[in-house]
PDBML (XML) file of the C-alpha atoms, coordinates in Angstrom:
<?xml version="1.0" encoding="UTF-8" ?>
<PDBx:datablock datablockName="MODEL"
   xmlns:PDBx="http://pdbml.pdb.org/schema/pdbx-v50.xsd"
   xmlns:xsi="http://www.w3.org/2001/XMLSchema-instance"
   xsi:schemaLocation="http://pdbml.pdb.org/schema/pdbx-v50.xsd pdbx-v50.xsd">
   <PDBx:atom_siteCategory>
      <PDBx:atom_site id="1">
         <PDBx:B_iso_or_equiv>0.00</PDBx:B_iso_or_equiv>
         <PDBx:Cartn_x>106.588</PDBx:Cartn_x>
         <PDBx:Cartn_y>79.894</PDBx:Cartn_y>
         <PDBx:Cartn_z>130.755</PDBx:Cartn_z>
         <PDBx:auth_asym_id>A</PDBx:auth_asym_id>
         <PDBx:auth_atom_id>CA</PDBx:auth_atom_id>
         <PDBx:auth_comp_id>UNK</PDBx:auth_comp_id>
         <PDBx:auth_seq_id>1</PDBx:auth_seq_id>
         <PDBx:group_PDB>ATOM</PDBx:group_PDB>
         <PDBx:label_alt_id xsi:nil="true" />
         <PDBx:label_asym_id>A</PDBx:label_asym_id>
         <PDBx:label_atom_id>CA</PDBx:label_atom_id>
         <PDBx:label_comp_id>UNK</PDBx:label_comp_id>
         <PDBx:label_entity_id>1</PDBx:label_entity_id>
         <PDBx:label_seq_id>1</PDBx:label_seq_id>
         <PDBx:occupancy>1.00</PDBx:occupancy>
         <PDBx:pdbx_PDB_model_num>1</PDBx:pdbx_PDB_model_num>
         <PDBx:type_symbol>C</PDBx:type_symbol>
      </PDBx:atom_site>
      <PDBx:atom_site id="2">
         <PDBx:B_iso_or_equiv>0.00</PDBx:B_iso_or_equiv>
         <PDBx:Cartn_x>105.078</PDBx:Cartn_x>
         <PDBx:Cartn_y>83.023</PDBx:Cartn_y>
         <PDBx:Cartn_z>128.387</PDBx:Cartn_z>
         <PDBx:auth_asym_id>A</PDBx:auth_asym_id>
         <PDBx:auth_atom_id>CA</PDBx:auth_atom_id>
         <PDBx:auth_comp_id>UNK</PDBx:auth_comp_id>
         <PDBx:auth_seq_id>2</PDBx:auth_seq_id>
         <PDBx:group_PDB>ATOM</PDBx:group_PDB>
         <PDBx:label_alt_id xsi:nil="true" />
         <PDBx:label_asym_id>A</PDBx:label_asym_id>
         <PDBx:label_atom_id>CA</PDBx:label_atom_id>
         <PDBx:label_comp_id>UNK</PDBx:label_comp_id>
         <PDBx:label_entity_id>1</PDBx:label_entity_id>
         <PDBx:label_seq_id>2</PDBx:label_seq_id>
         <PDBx:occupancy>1.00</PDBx:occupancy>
         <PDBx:pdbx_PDB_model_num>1</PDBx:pdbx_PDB_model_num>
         <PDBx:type_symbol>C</PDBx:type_symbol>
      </PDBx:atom_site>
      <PDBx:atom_site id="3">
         <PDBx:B_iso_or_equiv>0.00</PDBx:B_iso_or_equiv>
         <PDBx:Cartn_x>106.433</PDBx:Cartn_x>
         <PDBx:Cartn_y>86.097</PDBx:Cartn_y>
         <PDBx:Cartn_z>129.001</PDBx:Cartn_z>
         <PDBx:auth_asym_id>A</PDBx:auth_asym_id>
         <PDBx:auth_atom_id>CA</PDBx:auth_atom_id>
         <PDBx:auth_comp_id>UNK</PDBx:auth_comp_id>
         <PDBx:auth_seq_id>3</PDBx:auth_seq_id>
         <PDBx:group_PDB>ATOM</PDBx:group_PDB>
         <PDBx:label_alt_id xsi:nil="true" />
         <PDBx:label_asym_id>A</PDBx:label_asym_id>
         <PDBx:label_atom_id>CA</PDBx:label_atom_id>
         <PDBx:label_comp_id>UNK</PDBx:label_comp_id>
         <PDBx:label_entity_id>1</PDBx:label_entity_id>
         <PDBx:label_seq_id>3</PDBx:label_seq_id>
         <PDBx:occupancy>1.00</PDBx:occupancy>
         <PDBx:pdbx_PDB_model_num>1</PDBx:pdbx_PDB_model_num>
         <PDBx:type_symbol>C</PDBx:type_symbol>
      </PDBx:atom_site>
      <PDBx:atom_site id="4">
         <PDBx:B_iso_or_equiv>0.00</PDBx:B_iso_or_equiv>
         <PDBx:Cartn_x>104.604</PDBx:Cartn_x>
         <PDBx:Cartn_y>88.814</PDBx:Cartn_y>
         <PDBx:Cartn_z>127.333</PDBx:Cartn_z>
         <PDBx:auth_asym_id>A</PDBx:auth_asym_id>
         <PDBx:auth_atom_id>CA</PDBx:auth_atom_id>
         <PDBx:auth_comp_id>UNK</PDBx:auth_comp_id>
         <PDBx:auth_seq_id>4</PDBx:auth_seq_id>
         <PDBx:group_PDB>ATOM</PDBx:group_PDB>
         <PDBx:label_alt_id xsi:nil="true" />
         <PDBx:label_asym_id>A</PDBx:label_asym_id>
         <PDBx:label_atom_id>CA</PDBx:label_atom_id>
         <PDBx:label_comp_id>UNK</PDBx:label_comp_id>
         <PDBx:label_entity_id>1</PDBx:label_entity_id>
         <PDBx:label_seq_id>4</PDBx:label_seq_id>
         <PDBx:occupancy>1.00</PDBx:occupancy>
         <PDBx:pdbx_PDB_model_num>1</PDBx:pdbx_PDB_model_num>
         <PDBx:type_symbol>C</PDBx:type_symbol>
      </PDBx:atom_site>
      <PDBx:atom_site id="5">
         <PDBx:B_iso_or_equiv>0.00</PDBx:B_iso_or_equiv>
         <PDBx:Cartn_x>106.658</PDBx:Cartn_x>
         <PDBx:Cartn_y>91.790</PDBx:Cartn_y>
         <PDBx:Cartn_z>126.600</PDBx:Cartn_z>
         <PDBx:auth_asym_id>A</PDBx:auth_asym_id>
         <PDBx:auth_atom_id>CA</PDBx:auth_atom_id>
         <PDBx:auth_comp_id>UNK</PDBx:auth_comp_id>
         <PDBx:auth_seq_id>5</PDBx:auth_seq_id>
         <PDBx:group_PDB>ATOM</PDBx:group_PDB>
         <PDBx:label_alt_id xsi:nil="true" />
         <PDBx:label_asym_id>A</PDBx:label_asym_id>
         <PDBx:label_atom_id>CA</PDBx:label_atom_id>
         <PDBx:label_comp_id>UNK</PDBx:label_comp_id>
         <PDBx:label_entity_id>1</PDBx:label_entity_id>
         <PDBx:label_seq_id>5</PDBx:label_seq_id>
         <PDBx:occupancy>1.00</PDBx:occupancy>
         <PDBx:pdbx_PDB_model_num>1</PDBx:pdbx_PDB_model_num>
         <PDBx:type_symbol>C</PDBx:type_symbol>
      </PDBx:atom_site>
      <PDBx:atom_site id="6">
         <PDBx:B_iso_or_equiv>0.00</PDBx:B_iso_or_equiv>
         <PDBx:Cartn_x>105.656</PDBx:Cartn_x>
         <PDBx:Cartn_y>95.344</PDBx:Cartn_y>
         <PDBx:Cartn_z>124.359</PDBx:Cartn_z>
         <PDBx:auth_asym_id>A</PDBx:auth_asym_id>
         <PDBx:auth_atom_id>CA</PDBx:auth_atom_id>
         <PDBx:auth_comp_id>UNK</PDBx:auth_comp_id>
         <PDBx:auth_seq_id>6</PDBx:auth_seq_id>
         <PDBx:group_PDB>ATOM</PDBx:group_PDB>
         <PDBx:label_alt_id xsi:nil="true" />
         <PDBx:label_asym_id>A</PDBx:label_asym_id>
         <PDBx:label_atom_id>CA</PDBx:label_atom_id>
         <PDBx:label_comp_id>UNK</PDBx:label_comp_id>
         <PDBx:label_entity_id>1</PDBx:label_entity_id>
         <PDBx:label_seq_id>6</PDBx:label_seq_id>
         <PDBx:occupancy>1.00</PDBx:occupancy>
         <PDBx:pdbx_PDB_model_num>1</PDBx:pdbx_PDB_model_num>
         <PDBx:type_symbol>C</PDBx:type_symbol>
      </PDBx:atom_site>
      <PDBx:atom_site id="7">
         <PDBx:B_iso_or_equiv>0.00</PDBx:B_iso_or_equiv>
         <PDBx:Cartn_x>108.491</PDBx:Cartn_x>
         <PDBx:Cartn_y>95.032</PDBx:Cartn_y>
         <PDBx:Cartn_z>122.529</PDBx:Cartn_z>
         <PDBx:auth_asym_id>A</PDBx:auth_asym_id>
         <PDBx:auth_atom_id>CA</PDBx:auth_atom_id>
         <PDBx:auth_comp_id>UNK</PDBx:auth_comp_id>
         <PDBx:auth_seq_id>7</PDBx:auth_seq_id>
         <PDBx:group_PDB>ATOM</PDBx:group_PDB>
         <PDBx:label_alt_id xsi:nil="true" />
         <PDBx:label_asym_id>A</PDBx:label_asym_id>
         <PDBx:label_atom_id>CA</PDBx:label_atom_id>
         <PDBx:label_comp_id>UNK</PDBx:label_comp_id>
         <PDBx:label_entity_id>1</PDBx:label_entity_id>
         <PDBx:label_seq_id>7</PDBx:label_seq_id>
         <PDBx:occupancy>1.00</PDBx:occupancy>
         <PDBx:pdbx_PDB_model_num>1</PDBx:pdbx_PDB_model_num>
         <PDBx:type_symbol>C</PDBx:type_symbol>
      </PDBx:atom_site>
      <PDBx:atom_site id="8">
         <PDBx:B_iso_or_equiv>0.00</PDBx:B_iso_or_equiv>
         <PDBx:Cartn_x>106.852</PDBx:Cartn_x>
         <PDBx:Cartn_y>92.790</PDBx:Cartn_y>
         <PDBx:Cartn_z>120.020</PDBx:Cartn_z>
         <PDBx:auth_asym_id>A</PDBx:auth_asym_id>
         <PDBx:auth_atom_id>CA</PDBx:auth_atom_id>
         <PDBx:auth_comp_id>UNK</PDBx:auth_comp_id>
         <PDBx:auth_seq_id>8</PDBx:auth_seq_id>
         <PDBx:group_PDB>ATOM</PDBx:group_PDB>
         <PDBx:label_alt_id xsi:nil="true" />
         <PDBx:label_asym_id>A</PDBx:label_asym_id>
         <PDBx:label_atom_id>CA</PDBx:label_atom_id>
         <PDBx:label_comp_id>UNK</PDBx:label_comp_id>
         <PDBx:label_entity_id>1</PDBx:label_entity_id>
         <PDBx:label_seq_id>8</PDBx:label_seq_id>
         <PDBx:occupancy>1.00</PDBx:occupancy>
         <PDBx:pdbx_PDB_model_num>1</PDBx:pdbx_PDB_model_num>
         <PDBx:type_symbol>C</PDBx:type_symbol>
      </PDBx:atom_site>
      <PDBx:atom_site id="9">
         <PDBx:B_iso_or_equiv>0.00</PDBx:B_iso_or_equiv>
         <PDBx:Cartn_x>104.387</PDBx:Cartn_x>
         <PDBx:Cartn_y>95.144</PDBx:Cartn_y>
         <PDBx:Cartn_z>118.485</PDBx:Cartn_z>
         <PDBx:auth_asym_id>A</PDBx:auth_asym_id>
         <PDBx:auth_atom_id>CA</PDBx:auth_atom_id>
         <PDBx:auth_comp_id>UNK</PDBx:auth_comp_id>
         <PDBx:auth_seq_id>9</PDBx:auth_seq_id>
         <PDBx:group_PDB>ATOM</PDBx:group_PDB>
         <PDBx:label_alt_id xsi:nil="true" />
         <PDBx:label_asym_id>A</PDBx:label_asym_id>
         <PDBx:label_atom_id>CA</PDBx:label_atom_id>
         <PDBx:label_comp_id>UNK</PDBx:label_comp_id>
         <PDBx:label_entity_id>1</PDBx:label_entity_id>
         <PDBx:label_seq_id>9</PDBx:label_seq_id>
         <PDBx:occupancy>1.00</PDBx:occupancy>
         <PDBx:pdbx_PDB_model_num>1</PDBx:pdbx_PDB_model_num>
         <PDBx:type_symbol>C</PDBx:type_symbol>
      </PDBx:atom_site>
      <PDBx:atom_site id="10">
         <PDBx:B_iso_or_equiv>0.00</PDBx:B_iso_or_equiv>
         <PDBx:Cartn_x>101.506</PDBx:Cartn_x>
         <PDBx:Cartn_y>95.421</PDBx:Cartn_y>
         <PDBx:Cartn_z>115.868</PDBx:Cartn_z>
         <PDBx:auth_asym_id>A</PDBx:auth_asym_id>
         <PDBx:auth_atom_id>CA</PDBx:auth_atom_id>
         <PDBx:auth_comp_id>UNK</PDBx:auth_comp_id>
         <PDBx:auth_seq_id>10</PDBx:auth_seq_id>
         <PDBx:group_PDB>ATOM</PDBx:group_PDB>
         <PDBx:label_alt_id xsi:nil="true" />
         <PDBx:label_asym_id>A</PDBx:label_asym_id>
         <PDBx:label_atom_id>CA</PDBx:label_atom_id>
         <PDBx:label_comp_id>UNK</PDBx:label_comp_id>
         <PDBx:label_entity_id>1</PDBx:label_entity_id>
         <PDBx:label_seq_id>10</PDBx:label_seq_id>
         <PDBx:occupancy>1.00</PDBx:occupancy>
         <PDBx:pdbx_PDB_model_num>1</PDBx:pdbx_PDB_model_num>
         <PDBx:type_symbol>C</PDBx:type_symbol>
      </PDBx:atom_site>
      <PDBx:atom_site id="11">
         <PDBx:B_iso_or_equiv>0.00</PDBx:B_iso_or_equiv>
         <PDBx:Cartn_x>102.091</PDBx:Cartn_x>
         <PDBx:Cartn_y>98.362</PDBx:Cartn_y>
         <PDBx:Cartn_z>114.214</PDBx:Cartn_z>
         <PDBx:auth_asym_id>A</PDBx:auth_asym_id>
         <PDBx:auth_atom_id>CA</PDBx:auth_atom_id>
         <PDBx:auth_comp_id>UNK</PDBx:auth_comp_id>
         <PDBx:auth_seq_id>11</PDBx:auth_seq_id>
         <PDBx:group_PDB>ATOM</PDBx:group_PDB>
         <PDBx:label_alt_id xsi:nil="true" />
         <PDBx:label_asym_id>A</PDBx:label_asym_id>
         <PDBx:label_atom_id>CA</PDBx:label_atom_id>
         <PDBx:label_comp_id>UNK</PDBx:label_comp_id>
         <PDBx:label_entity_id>1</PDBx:label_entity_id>
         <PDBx:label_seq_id>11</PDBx:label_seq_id>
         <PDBx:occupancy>1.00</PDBx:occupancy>
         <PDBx:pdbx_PDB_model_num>1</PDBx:pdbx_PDB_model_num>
         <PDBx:type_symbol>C</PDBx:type_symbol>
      </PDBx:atom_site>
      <PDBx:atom_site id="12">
         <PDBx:B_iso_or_equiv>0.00</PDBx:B_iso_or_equiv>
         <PDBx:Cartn_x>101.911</PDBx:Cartn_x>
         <PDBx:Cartn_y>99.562</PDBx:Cartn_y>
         <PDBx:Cartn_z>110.883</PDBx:Cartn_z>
         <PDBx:auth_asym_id>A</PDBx:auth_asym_id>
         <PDBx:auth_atom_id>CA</PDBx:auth_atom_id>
         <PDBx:auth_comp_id>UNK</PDBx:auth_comp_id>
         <PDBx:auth_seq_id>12</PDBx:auth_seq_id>
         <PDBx:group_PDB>ATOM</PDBx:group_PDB>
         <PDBx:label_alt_id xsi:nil="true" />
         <PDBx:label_asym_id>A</PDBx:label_asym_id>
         <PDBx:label_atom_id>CA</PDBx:label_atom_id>
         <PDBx:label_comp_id>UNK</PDBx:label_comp_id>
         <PDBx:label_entity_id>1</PDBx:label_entity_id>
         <PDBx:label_seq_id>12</PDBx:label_seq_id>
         <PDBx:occupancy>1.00</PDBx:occupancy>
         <PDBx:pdbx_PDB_model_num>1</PDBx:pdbx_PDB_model_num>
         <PDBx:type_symbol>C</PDBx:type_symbol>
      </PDBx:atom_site>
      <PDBx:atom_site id="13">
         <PDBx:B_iso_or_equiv>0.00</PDBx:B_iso_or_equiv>
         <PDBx:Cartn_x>102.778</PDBx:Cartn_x>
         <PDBx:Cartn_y>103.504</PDBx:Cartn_y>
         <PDBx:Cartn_z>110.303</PDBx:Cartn_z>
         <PDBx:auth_asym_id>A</PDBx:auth_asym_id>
         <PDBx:auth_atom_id>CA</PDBx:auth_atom_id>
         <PDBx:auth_comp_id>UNK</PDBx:auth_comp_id>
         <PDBx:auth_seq_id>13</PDBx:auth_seq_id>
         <PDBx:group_PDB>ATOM</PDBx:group_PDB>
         <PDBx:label_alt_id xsi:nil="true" />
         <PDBx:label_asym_id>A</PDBx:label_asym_id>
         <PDBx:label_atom_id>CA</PDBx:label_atom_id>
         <PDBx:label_comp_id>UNK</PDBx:label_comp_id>
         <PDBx:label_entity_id>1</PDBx:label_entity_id>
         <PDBx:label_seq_id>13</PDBx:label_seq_id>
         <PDBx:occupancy>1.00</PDBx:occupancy>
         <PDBx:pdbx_PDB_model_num>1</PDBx:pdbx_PDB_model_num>
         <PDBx:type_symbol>C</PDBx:type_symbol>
      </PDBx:atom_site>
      <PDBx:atom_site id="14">
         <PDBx:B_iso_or_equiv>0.00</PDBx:B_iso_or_equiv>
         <PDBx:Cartn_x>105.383</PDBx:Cartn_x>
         <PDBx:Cartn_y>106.228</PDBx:Cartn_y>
         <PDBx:Cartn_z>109.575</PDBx:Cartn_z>
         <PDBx:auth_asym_id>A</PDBx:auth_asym_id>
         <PDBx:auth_atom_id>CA</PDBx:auth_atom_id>
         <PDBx:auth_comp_id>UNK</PDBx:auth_comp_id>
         <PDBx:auth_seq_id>14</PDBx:auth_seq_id>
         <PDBx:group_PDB>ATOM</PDBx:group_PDB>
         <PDBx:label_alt_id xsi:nil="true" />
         <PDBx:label_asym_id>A</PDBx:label_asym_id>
         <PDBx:label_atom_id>CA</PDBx:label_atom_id>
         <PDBx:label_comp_id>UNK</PDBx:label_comp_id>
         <PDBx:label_entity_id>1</PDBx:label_entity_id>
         <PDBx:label_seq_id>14</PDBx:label_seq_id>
         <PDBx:occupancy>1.00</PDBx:occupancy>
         <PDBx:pdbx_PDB_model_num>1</PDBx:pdbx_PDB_model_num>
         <PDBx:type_symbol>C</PDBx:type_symbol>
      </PDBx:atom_site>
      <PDBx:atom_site id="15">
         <PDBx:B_iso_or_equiv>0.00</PDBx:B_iso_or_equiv>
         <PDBx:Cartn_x>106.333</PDBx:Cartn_x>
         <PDBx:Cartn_y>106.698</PDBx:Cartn_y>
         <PDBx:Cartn_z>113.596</PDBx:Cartn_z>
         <PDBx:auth_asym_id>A</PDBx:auth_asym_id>
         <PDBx:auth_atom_id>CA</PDBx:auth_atom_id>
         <PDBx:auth_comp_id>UNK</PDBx:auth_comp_id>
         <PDBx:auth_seq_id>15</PDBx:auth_seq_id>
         <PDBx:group_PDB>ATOM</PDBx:group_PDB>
         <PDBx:label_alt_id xsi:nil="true" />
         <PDBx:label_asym_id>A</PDBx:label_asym_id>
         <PDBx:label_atom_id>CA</PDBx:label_atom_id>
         <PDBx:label_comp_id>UNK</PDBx:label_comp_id>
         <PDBx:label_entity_id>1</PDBx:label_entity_id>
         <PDBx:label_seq_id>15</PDBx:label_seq_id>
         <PDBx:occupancy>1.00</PDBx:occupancy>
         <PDBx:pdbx_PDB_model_num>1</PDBx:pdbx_PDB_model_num>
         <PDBx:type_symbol>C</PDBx:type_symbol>
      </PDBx:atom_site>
      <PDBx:atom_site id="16">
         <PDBx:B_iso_or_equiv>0.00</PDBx:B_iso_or_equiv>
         <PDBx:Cartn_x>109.921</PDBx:Cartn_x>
         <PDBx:Cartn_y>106.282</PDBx:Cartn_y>
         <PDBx:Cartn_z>113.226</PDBx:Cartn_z>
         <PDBx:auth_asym_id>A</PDBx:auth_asym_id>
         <PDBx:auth_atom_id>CA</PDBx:auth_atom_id>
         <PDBx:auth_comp_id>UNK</PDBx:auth_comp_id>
         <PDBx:auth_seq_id>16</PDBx:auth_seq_id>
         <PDBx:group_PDB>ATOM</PDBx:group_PDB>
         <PDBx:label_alt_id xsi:nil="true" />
         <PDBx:label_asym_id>A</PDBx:label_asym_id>
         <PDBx:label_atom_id>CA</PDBx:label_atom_id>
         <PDBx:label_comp_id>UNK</PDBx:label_comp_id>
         <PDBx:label_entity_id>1</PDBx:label_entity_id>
         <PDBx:label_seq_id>16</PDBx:label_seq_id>
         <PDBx:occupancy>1.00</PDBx:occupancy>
         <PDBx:pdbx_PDB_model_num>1</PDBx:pdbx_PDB_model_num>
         <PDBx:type_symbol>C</PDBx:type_symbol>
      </PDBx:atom_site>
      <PDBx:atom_site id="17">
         <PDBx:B_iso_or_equiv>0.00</PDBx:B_iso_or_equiv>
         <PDBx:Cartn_x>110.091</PDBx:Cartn_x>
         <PDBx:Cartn_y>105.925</PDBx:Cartn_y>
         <PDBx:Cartn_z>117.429</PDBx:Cartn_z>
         <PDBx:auth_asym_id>A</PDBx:auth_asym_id>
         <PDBx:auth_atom_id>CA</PDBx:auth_atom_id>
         <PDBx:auth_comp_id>UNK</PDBx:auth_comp_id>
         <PDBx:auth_seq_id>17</PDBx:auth_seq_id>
         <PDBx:group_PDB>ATOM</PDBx:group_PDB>
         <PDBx:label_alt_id xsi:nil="true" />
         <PDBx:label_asym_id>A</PDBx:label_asym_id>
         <PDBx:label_atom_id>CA</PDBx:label_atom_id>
         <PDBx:label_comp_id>UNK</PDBx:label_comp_id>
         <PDBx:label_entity_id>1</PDBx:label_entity_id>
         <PDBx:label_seq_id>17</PDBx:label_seq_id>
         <PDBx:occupancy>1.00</PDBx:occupancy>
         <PDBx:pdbx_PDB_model_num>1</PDBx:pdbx_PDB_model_num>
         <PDBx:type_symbol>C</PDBx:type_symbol>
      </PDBx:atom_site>
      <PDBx:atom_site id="18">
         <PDBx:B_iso_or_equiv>0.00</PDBx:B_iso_or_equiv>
         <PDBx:Cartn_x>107.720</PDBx:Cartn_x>
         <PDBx:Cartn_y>103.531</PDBx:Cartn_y>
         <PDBx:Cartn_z>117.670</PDBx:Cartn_z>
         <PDBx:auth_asym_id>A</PDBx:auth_asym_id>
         <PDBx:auth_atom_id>CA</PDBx:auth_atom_id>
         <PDBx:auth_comp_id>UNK</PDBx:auth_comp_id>
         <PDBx:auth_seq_id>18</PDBx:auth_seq_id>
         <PDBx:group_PDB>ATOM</PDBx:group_PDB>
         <PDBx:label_alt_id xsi:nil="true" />
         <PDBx:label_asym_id>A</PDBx:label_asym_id>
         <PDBx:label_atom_id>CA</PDBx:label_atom_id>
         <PDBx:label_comp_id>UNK</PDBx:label_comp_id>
         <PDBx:label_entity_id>1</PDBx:label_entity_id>
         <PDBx:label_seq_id>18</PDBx:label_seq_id>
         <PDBx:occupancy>1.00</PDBx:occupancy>
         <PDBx:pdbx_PDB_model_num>1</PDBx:pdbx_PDB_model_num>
         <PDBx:type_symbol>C</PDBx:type_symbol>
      </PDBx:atom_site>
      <PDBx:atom_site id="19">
         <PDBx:B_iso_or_equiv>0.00</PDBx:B_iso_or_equiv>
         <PDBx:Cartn_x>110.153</PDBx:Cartn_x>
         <PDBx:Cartn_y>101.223</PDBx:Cartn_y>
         <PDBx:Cartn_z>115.619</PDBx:Cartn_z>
         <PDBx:auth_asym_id>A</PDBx:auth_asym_id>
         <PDBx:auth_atom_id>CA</PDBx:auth_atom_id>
         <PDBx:auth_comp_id>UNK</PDBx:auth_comp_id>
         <PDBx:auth_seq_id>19</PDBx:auth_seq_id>
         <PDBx:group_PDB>ATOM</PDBx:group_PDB>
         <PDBx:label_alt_id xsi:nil="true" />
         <PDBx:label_asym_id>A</PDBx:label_asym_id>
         <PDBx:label_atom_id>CA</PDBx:label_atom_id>
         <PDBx:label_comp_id>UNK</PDBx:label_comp_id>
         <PDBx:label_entity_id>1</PDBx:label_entity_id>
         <PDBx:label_seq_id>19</PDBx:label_seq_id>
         <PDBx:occupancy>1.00</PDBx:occupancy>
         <PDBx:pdbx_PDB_model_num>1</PDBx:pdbx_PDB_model_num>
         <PDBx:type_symbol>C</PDBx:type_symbol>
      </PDBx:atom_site>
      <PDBx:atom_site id="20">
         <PDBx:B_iso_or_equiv>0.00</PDBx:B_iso_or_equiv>
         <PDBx:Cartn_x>113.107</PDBx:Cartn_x>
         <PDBx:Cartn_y>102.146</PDBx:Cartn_y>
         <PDBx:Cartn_z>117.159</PDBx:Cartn_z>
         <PDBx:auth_asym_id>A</PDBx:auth_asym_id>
         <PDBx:auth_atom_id>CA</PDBx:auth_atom_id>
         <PDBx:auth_comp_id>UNK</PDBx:auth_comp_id>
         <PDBx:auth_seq_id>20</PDBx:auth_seq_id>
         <PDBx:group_PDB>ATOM</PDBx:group_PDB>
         <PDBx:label_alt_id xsi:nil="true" />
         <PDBx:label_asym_id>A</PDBx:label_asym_id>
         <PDBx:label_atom_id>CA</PDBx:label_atom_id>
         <PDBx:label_comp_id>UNK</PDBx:label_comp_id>
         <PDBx:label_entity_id>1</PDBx:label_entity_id>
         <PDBx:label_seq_id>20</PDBx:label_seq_id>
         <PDBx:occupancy>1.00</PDBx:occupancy>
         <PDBx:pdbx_PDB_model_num>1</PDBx:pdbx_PDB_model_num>
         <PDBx:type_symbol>C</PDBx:type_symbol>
      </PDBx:atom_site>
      <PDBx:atom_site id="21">
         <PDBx:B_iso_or_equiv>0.00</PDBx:B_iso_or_equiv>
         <PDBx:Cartn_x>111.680</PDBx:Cartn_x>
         <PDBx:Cartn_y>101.114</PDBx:Cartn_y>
         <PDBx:Cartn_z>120.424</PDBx:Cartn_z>
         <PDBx:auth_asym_id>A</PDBx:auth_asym_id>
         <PDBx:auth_atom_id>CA</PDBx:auth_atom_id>
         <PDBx:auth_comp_id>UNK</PDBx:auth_comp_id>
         <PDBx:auth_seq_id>21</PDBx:auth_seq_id>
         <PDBx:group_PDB>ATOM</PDBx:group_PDB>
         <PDBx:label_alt_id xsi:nil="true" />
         <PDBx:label_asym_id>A</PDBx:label_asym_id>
         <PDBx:label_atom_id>CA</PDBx:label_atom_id>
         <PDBx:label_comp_id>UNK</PDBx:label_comp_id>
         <PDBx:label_entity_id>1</PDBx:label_entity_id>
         <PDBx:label_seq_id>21</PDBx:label_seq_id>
         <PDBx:occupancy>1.00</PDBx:occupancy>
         <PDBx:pdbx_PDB_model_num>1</PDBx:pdbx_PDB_model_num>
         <PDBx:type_symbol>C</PDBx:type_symbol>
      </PDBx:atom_site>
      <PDBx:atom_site id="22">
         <PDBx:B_iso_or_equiv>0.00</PDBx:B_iso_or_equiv>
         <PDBx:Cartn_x>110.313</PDBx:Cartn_x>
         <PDBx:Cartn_y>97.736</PDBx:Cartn_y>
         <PDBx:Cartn_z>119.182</PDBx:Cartn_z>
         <PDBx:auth_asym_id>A</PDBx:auth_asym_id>
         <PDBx:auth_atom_id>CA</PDBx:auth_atom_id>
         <PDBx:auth_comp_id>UNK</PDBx:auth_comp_id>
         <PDBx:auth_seq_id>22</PDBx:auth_seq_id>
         <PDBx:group_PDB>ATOM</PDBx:group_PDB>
         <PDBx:label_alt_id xsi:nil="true" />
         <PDBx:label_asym_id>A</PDBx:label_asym_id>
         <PDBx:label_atom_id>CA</PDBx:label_atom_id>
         <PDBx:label_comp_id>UNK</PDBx:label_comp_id>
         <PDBx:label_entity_id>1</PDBx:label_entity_id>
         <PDBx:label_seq_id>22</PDBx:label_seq_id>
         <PDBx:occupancy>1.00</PDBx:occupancy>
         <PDBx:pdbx_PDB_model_num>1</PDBx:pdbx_PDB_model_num>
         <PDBx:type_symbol>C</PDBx:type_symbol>
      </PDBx:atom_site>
      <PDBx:atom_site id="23">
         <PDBx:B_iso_or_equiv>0.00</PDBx:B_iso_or_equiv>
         <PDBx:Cartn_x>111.857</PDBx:Cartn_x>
         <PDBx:Cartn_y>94.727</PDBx:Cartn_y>
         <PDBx:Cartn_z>119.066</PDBx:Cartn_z>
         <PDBx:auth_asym_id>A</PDBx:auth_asym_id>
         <PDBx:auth_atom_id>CA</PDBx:auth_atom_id>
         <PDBx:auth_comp_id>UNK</PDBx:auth_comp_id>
         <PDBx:auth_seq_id>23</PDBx:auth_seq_id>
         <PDBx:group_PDB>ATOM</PDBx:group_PDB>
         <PDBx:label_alt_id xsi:nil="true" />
         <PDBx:label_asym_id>A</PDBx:label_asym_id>
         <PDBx:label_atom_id>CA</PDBx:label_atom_id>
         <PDBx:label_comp_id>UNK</PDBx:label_comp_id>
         <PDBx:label_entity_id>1</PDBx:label_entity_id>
         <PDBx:label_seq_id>23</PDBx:label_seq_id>
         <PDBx:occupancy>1.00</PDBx:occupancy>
         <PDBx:pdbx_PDB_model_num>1</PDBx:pdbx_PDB_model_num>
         <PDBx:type_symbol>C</PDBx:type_symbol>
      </PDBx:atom_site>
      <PDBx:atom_site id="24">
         <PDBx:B_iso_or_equiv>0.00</PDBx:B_iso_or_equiv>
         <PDBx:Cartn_x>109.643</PDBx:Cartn_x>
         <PDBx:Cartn_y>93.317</PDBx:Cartn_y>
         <PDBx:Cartn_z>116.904</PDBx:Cartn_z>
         <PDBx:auth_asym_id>A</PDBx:auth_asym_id>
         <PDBx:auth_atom_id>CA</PDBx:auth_atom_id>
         <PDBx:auth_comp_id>UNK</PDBx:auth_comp_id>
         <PDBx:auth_seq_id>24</PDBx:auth_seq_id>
         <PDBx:group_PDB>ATOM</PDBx:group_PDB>
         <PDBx:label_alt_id xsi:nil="true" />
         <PDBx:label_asym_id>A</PDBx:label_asym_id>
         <PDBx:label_atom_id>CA</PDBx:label_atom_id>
         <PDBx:label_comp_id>UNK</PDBx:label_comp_id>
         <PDBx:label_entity_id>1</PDBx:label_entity_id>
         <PDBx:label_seq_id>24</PDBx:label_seq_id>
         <PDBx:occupancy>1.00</PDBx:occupancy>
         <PDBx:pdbx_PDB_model_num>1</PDBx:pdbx_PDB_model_num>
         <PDBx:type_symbol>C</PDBx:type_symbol>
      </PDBx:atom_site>
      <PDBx:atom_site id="25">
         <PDBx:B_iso_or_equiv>0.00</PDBx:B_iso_or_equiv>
         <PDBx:Cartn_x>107.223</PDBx:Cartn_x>
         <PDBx:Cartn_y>94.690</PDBx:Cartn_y>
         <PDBx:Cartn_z>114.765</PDBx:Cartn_z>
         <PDBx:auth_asym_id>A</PDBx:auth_asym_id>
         <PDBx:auth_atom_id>CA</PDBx:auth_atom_id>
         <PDBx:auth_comp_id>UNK</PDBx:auth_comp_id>
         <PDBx:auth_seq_id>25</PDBx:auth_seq_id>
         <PDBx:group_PDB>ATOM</PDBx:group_PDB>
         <PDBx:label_alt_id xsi:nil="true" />
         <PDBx:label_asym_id>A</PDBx:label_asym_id>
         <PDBx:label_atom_id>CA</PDBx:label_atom_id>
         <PDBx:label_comp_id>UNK</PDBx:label_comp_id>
         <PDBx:label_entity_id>1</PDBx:label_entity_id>
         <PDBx:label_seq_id>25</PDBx:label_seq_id>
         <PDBx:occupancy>1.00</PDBx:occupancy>
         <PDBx:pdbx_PDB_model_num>1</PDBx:pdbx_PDB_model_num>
         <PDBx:type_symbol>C</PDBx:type_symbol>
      </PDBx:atom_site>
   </PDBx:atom_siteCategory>
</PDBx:datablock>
């Protein structure tokens, strides 16, 4: 099995939350 989960992210930016609510980035 997949399991998708938003965690792993594409992001690329200055949004220190968004990476401290990533897993993965």
């Amino acid at each position: 099995d997949r399991h998708h989960d938003v965690g792993f992210r594409h992001y690329c930016g200055g949004d220190v939350c968004v990476l401290e609510s990533s897993l993965v980035i």
